[in-house]
C-alpha atoms as a PDB file:
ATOM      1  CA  UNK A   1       0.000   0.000   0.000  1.00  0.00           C
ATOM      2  CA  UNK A   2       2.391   2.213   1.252  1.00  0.00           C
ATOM      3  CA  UNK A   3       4.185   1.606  -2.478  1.00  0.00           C
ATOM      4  CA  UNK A   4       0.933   2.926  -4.291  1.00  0.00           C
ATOM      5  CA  UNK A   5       0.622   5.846  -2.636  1.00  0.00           C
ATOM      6  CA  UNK A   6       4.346   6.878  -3.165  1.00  0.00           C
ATOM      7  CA  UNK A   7       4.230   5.765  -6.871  1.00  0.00           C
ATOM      8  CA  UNK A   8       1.173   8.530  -6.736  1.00  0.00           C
ATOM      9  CA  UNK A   9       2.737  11.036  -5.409  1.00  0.00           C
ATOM     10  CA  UNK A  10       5.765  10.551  -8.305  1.00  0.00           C
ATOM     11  CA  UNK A  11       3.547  10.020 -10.959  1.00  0.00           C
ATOM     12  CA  UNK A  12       1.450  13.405  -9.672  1.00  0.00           C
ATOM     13  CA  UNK A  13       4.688  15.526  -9.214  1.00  0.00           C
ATOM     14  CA  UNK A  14       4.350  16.052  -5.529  1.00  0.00           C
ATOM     15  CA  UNK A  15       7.046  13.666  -4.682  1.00  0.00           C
ATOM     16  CA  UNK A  16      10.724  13.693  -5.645  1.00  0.00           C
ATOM     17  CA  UNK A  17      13.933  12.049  -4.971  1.00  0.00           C
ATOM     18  CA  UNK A  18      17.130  14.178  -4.786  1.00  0.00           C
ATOM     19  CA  UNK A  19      20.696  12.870  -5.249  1.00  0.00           C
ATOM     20  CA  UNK A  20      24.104  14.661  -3.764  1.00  0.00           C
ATOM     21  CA  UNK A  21      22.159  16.792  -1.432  1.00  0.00           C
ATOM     22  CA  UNK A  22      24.568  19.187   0.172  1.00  0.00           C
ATOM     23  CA  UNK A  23      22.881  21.614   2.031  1.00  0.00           C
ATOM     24  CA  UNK A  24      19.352  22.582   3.109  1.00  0.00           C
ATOM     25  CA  UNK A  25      18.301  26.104   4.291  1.00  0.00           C
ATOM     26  CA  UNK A  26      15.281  28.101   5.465  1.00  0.00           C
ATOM     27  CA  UNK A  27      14.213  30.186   2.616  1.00  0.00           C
ATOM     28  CA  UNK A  28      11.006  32.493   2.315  1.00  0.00           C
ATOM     29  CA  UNK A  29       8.821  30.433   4.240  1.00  0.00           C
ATOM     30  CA  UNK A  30      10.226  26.842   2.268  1.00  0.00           C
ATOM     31  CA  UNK A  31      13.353  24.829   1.987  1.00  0.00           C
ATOM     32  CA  UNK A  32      16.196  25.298  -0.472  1.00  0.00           C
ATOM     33  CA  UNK A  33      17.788  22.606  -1.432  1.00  0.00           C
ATOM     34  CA  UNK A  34      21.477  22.557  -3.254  1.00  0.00           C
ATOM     35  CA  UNK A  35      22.194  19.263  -4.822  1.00  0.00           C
ATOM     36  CA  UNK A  36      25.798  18.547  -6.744  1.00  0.00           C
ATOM     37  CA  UNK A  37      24.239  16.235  -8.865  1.00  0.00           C
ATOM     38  CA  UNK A  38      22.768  17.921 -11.892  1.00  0.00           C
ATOM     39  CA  UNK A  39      19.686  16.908 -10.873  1.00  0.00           C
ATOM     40  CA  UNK A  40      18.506  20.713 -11.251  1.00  0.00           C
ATOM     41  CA  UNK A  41      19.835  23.017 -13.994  1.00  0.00           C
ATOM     42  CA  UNK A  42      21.593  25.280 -11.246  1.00  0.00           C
ATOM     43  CA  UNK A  43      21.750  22.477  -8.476  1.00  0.00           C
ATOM     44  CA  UNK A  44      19.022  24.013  -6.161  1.00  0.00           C
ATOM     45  CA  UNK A  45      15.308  24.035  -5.545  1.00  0.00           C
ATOM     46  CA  UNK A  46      12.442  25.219  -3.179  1.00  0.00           C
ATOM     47  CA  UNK A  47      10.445  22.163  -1.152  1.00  0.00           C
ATOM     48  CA  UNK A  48       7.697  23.008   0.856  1.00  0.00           C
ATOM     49  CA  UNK A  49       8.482  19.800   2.890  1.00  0.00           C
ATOM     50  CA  UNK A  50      12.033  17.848   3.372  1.00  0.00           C
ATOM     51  CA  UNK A  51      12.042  14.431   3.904  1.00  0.00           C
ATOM     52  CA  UNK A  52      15.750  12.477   4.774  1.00  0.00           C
ATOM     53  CA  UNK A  53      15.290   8.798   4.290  1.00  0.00           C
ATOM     54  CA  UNK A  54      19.160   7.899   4.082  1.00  0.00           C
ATOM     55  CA  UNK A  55      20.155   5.309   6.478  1.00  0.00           C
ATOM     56  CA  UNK A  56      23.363   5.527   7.922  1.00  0.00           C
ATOM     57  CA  UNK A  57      26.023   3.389   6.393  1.00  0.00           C
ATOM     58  CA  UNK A  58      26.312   0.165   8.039  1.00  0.00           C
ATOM     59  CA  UNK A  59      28.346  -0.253  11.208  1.00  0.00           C
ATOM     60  CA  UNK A  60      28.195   3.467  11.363  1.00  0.00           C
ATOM     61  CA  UNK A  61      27.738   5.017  14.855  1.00  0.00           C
ATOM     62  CA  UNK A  62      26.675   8.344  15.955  1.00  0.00           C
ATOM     63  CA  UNK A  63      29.420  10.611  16.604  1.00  0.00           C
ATOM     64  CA  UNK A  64      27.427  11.137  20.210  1.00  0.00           C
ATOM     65  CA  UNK A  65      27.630   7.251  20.857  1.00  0.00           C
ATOM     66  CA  UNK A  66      31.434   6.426  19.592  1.00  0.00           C
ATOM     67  CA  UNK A  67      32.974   6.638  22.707  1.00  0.00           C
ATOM     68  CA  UNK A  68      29.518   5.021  24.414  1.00  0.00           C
ATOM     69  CA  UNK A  69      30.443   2.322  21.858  1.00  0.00           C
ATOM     70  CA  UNK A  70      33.835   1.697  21.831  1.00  0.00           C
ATOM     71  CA  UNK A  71      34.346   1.193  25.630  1.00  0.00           C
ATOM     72  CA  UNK A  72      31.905  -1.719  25.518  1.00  0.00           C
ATOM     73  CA  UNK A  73      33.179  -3.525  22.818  1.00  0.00           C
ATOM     74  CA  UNK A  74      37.108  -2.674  24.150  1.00  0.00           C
ATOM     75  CA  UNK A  75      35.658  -3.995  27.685  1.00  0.00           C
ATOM     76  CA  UNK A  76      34.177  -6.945  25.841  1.00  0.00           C
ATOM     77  CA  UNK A  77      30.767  -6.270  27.113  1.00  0.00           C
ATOM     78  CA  UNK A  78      29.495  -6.115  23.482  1.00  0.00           C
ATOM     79  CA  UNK A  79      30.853  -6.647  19.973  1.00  0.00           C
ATOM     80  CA  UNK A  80      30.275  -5.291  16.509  1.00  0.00           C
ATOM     81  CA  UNK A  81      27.561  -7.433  14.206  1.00  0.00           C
ATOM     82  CA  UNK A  82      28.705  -7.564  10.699  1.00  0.00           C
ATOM     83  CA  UNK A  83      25.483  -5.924   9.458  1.00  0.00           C
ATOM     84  CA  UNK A  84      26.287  -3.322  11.863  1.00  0.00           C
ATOM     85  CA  UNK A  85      24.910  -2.542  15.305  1.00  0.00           C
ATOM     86  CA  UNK A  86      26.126  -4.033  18.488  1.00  0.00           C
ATOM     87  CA  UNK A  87      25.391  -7.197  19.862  1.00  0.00           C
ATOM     88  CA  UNK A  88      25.405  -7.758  23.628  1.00  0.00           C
ATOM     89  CA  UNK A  89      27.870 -10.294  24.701  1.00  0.00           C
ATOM     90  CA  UNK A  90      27.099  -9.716  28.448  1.00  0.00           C
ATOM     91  CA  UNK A  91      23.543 -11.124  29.277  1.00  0.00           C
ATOM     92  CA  UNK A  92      22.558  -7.764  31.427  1.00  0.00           C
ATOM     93  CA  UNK A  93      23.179  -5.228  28.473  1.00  0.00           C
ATOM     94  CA  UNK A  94      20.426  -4.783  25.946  1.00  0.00           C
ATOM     95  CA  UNK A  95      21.508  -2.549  22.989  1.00  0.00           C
ATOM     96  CA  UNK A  96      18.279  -0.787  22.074  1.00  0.00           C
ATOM     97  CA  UNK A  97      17.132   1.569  18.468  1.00  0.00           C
ATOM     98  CA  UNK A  98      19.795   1.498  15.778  1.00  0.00           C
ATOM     99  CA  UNK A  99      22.671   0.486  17.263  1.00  0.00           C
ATOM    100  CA  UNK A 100      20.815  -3.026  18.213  1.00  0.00           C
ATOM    101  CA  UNK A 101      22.851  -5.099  15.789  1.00  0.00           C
ATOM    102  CA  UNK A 102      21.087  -8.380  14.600  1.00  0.00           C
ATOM    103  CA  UNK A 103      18.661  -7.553  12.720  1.00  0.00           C
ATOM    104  CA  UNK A 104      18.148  -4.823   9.621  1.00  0.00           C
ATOM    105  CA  UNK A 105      20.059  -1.634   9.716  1.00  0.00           C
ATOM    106  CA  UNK A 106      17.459   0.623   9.718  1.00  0.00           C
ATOM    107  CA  UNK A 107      16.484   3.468  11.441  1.00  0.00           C
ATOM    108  CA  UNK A 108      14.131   2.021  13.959  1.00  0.00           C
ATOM    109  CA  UNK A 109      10.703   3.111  14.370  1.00  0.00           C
ATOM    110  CA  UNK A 110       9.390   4.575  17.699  1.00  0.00           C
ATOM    111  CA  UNK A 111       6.839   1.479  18.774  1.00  0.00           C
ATOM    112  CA  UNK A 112       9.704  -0.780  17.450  1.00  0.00           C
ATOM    113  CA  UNK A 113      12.277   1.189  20.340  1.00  0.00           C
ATOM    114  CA  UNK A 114       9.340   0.761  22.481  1.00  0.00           C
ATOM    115  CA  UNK A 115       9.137  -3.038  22.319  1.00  0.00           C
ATOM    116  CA  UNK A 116      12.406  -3.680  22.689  1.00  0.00           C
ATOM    117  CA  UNK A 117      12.786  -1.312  25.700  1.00  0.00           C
ATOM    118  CA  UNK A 118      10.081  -3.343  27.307  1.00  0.00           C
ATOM    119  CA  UNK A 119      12.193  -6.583  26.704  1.00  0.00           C
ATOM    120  CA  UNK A 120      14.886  -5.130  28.071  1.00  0.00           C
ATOM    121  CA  UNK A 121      13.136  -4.207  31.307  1.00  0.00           C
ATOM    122  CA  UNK A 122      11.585  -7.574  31.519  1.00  0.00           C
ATOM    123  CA  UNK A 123      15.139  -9.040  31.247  1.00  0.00           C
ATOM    124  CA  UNK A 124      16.521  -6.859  33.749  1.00  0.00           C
ATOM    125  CA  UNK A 125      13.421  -7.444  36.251  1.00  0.00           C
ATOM    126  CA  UNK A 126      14.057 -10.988  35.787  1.00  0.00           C
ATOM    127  CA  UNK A 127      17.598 -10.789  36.946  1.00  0.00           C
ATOM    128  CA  UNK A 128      16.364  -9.295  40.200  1.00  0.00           C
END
């Protein structure tokens, strides 16, 4: 479904994809986008909305989490998955949202953070 109504949007022109995006800025109410790809003839635009759907590269971790990161997998408490994320390797740490390695490397969704707080906490409890 969700498919359909994207494929709508593109067919409609009210949905576009932009490559090489550089920069995006405030402008007169709207966005301006500069892209480097050619994608425009002078590499910008006006959006009313901006949407990022990149995912970060795999194995990637947030500049704000690197050192979060690294000093559990250089205490062993949890190692790198090769899809990216980290996996636990100490039963009472429970890697939770993107960094959760495992499974897809996606951005993960709010109810999907949600769950897997909750089976966290029922792991924790449960080590009581």
């Amino acid at each position: 479904m969700n498919a359909s109504i994207l494929m709508g949007l593109f067919d409609s022109g009210q949905l576009t994809v932009a490559r090489g995006v550089r920069e995006i800025e405030a402008a007169r109410g709207r966005f301006r986008v500069r892209c480097d790809d050619g994608t425009w003839d002078d590499g910008t635009w006006d959006a009313d909305v901006v949407v990022n759907a990149v995912n970060p590269p795999p194995r990637s971790v947030p500049p704000a989490a690197a050192s979060l990161a690294g000093s559990l997998v250089a205490g062993g408490l949890a190692a790198p998955h090769p899809a990216g994320g980290l996996v636990p390797a100490d039963p009472r740490l429970h890697v939770v949202g993107d960094l959760a390695g495992g499974g897809s490397f996606i951005t993960a969704s709010i109810p999907g953070v949600a769950a897997q707080a909750a089976l966290a906490a029922r792991a924790a409890l449960a080590l009581r």
